[in-house]
Protein backbone atom coordinates (compact mmCIF):
# COMPACT_ATOMS: atom_id res chain seq x y z
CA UNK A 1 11.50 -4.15 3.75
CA UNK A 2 9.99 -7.34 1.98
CA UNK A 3 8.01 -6.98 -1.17
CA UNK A 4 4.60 -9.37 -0.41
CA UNK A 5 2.41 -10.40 -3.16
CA UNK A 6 -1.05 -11.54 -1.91
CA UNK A 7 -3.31 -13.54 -4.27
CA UNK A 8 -6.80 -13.35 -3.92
CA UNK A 9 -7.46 -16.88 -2.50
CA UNK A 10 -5.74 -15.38 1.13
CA UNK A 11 -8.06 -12.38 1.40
CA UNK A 12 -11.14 -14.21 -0.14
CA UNK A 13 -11.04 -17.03 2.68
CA UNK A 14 -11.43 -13.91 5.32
CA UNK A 15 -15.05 -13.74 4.23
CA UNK A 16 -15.43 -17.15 2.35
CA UNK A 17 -13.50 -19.66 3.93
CA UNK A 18 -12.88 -22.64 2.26
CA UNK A 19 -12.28 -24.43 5.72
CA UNK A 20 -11.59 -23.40 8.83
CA UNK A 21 -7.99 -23.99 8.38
CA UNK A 22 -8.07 -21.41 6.08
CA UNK A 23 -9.82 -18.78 7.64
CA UNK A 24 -7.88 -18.84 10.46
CA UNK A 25 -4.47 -18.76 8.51
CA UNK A 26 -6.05 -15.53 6.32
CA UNK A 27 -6.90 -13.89 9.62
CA UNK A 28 -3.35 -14.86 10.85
CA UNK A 29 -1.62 -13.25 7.77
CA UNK A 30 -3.94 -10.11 7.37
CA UNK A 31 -3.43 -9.22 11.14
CA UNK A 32 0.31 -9.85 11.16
CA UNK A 33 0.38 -7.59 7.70
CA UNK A 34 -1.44 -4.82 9.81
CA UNK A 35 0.51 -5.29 12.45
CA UNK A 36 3.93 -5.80 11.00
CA UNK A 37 4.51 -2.97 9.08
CA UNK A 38 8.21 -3.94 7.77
CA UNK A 39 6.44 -5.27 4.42
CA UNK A 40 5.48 -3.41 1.59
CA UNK A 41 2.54 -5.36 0.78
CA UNK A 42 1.42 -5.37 -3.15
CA UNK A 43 -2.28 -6.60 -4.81
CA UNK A 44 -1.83 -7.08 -8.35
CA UNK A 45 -4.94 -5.32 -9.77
CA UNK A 46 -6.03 -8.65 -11.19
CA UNK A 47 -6.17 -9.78 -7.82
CA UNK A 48 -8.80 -6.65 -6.98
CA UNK A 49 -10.78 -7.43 -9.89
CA UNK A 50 -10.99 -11.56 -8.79
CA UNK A 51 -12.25 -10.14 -5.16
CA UNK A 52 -14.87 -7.73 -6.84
CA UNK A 53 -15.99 -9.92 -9.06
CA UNK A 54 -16.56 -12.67 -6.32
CA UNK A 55 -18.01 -10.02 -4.08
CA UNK A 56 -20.17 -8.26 -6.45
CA UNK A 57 -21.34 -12.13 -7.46
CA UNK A 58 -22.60 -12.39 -3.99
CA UNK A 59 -24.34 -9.42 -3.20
CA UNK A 60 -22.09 -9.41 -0.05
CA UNK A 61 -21.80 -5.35 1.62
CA UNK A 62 -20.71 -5.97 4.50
CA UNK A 63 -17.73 -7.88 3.41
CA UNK A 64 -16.96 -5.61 0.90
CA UNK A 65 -16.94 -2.93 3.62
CA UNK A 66 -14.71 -5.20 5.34
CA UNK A 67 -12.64 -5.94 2.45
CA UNK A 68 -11.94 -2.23 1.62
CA UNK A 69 -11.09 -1.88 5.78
CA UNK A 70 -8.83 -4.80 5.33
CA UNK A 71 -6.85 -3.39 2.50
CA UNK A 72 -6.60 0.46 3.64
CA UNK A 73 -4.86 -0.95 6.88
CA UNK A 74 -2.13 -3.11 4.46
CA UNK A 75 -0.85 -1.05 1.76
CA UNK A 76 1.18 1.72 2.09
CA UNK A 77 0.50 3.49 -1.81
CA UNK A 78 -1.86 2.80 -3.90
CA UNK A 79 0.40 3.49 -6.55
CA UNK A 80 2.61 1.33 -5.82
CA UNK A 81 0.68 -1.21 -4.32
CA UNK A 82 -1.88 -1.44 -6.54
CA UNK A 83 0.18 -2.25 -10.17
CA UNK A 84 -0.71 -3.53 -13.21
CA UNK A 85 0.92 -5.97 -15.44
CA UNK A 86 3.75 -4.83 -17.95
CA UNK A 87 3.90 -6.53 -21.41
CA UNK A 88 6.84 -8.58 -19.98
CA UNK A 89 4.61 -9.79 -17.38
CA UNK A 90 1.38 -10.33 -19.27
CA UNK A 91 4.31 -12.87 -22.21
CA UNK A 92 5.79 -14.73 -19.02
CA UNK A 93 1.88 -15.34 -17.99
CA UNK A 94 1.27 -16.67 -21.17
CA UNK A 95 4.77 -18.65 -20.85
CA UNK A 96 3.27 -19.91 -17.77
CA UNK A 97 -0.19 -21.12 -18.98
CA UNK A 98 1.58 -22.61 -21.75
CA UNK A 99 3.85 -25.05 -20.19
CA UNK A 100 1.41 -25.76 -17.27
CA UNK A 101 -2.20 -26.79 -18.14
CA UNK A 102 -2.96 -26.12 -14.61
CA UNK A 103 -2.14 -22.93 -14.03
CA UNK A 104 -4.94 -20.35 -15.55
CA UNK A 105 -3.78 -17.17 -16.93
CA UNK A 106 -5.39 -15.23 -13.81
CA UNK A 107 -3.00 -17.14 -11.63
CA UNK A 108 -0.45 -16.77 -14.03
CA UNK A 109 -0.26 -13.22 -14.47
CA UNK A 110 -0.38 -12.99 -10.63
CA UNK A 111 2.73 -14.89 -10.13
CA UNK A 112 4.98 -13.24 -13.40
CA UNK A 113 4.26 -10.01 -11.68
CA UNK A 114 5.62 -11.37 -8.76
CA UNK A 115 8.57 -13.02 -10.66
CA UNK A 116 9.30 -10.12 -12.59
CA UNK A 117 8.68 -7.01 -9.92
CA UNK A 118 11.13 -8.47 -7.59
CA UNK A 119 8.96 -9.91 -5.02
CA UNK A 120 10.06 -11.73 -1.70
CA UNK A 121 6.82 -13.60 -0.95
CA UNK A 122 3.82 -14.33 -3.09
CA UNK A 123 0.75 -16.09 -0.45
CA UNK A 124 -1.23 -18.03 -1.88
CA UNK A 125 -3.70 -21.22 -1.23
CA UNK A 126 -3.47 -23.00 -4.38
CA UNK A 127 -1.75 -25.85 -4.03
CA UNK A 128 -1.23 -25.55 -7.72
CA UNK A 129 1.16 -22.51 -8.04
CA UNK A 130 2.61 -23.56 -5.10
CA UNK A 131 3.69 -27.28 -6.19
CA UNK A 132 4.34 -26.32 -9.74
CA UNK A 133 7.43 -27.50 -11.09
CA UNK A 134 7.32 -24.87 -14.30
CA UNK A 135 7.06 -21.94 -12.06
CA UNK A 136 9.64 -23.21 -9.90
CA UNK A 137 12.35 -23.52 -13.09
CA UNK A 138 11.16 -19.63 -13.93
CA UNK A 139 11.83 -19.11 -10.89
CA UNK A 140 14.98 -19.81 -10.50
CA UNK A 141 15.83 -17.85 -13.70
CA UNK A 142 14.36 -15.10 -13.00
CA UNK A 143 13.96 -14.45 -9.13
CA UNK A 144 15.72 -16.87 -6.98
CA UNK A 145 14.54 -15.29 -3.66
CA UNK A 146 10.85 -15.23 -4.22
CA UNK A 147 9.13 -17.81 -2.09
CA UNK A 148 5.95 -18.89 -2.73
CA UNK A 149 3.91 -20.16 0.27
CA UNK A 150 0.80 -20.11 2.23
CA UNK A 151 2.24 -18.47 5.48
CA UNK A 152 3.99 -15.49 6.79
């Protein structure tokens, strides 16, 4: 079973898509991740708290409501699922941030937990994480299988 890491860009565009390119590829993932269920699919809690906040910003129910739906149907424990970040994580964030100005420490932490929990996938939209070199080097020395992409 593959560990997925979803950032909150992939479920945000669900309600508030950036473009249509990117609402249709959130739908895409989030049905496949309901329907699929050979991945063990994992929101960092910093994740949750980016949603809420953006949410909560907007006065938005219903897609809250539809949020919550979304999630119920994708993860398996909420345990599990739902971690926070270790120490180790929270020092490669800062790693991170340090040696990439472009990267902030919310995306950051997002992909050391990824790095460090043994992830198979992190999806994401940014560009940013995706393309940069520094987390491709940590990468490498610390999880060599995780891909980081924008598709399943």
């Amino acid at each position: 079973m593959q560990k997925i890491y979803i950032d909150s860009n992939i479920i945000l565009a669900r309600i508030y898509p950036a473009n249509d390119e990117q609402e249709k590829a959130s739908k895409r993932i989030i049905f496949n991740l309901q329907k699929y269920q050979n991945y063990k699919v994992v929101i960092p809690q910093i994740v949750l708290a980016e949603i809420f906040s953006k949410l909560l910003d907007s006065k938005n129910r219903d897609g809250l409501l539809l949020l919550f739906d979304q999630l119920s149907n994708i993860i398996s424990s909420t345990s599990e699922c739902l971690p926070n970040a270790t120490k180790n994580m929270l020092e490669l964030a800062i790693d991170i941030v340090n040696n990439d100005n472009k990267i902030d420490i919310c995306d950051a932490t997002i992909v050391a937990q990824a790095i460090l929990d043994d992830a198979d996938i992190l999806l994401t939209f940014d560009a940013g994480i995706r393309e940069s070199e520094y987390i491709q080097k940590i990468k490498k020395e610390y999880n060599k299988k995780l891909r980081i992409t924008d598709s399943l």
